[in-house]
N, C-alpha and C. Protein backbone atom coordinates (compact mmCIF):
# COMPACT_ATOMS: atom_id res chain seq x y z
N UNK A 1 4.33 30.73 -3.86
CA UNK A 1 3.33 31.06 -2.86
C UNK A 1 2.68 29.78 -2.35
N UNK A 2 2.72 29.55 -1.01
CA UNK A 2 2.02 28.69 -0.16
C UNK A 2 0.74 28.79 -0.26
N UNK A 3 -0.24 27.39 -0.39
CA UNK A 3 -1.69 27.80 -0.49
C UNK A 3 -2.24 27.06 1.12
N UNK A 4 -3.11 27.48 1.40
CA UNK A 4 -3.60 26.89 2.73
C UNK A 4 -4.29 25.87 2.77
N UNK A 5 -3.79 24.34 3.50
CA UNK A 5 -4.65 22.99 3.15
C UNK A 5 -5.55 23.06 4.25
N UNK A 6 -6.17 21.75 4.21
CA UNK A 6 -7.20 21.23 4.86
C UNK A 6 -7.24 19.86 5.44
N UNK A 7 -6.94 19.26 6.87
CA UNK A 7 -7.24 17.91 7.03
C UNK A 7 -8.81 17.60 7.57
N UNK A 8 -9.37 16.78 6.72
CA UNK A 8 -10.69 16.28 6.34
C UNK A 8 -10.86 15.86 7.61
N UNK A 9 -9.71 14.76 8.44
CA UNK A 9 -10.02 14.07 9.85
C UNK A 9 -10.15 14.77 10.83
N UNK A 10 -9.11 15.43 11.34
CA UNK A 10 -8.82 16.85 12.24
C UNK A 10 -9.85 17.94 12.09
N UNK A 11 -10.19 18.33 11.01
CA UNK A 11 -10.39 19.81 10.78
C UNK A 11 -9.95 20.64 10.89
N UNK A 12 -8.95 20.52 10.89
CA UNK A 12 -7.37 21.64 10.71
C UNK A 12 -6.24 21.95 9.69
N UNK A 13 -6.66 23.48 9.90
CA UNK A 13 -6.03 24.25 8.41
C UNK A 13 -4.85 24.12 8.97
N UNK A 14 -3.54 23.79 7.85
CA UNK A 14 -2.46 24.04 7.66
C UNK A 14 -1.83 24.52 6.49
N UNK A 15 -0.24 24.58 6.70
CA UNK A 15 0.73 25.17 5.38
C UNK A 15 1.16 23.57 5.49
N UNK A 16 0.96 22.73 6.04
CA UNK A 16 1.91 21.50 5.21
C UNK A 16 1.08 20.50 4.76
N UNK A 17 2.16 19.64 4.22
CA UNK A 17 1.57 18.75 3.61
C UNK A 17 0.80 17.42 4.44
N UNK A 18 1.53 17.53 5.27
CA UNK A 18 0.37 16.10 6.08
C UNK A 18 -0.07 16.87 7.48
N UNK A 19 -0.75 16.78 7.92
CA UNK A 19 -1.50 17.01 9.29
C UNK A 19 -0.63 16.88 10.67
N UNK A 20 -0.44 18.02 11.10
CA UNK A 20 0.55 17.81 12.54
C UNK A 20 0.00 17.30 13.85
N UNK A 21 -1.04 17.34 13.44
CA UNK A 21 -1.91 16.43 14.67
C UNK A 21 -2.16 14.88 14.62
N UNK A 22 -2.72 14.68 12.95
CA UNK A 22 -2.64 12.85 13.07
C UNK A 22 -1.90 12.30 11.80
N UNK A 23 -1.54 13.55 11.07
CA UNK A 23 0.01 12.31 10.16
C UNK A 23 -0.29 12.38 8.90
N UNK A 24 -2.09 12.25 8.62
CA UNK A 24 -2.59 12.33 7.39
C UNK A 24 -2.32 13.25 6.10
N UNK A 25 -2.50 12.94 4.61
CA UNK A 25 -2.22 14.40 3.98
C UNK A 25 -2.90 15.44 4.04
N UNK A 26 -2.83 16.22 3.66
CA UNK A 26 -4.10 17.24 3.15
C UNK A 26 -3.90 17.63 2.15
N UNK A 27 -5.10 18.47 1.99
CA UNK A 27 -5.28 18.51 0.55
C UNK A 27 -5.75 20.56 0.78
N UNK A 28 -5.73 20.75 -0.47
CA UNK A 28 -5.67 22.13 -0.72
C UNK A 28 -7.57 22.66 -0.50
N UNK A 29 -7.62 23.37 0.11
CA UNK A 29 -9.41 23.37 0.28
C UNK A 29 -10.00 24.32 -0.86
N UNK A 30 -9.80 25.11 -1.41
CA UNK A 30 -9.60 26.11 -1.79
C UNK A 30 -10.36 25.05 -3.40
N UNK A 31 -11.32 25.80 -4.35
CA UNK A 31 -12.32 24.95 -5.46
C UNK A 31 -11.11 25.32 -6.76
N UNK A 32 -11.51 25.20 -7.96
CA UNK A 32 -10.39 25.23 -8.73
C UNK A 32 -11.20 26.63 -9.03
N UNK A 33 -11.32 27.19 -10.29
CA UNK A 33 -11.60 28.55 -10.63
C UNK A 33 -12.72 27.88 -11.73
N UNK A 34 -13.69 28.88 -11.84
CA UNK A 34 -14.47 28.08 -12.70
C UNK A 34 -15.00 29.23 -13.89
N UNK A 35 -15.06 28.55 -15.39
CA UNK A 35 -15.09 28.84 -15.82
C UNK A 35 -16.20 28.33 -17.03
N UNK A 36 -17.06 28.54 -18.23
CA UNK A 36 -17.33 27.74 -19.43
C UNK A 36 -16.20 27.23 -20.26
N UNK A 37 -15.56 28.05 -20.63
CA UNK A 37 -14.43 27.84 -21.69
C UNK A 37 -12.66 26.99 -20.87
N UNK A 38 -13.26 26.49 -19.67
CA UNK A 38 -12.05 26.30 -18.77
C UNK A 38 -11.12 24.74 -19.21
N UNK A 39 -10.17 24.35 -19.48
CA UNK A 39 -9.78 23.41 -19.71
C UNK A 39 -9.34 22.47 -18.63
N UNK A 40 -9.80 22.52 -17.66
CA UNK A 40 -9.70 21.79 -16.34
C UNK A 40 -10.99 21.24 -15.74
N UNK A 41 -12.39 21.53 -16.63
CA UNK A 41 -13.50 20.63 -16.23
C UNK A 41 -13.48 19.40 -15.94
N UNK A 42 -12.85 18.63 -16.74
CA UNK A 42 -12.98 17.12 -17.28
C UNK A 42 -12.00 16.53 -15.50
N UNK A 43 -11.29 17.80 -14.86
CA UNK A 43 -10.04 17.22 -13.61
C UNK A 43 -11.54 17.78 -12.84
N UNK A 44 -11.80 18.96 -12.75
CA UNK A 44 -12.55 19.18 -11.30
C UNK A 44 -14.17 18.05 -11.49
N UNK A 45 -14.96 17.92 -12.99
CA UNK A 45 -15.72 16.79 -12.31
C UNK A 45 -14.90 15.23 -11.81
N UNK A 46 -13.92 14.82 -11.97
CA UNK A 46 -13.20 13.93 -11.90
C UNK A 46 -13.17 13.54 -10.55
N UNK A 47 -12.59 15.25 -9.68
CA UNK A 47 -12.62 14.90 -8.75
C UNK A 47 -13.88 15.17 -7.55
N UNK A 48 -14.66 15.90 -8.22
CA UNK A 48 -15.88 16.05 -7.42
C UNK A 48 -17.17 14.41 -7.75
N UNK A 49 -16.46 13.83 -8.16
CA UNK A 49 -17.25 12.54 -8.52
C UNK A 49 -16.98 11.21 -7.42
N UNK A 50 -15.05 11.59 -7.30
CA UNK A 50 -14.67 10.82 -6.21
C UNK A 50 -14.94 11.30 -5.00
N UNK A 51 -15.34 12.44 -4.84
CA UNK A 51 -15.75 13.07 -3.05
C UNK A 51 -17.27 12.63 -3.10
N UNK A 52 -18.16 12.26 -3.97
CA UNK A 52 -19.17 12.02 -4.06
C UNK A 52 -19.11 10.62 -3.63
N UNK A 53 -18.41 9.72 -4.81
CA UNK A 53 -18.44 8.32 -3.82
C UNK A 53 -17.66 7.88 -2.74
N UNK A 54 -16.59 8.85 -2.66
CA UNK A 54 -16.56 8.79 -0.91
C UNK A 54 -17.56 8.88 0.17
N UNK A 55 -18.10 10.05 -0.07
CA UNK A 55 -19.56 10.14 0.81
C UNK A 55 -20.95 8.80 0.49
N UNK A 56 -20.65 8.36 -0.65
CA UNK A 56 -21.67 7.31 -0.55
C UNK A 56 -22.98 7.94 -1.21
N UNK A 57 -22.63 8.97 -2.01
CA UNK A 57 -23.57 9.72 -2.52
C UNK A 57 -23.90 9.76 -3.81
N UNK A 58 -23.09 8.93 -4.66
CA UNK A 58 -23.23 8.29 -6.35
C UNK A 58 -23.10 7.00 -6.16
């Protein structure tokens, strides 16, 4: 099953992997599933730390 991405530059949802408008990848928009007992915390703060210092916000 195909999941539906996201280009960050564009703002345009697609099924592929890079952006048909400017080339770029995308990425899946969609949050991981969240849980207490989840063994994928340690990946989703990982990566919500790098969208943070992307934005200039940590």
């Amino acid at each position: 099953m195909r999941r539906i991405k996201y280009c960050f530059d564009c703002k345009l949802y697609t099924l592929e992997d890079k952006c048909p408008k400017c080339g770029k990848e995308t990425i899946v928009n969609s949050p991981l599933r969240y849980s207490t007992n989840e063994i994928l915390v340690k990946y989703r703060r990982e990566i919500n730390e790098k969208r943070l210092k992307e934005k200039g916000l940590l």
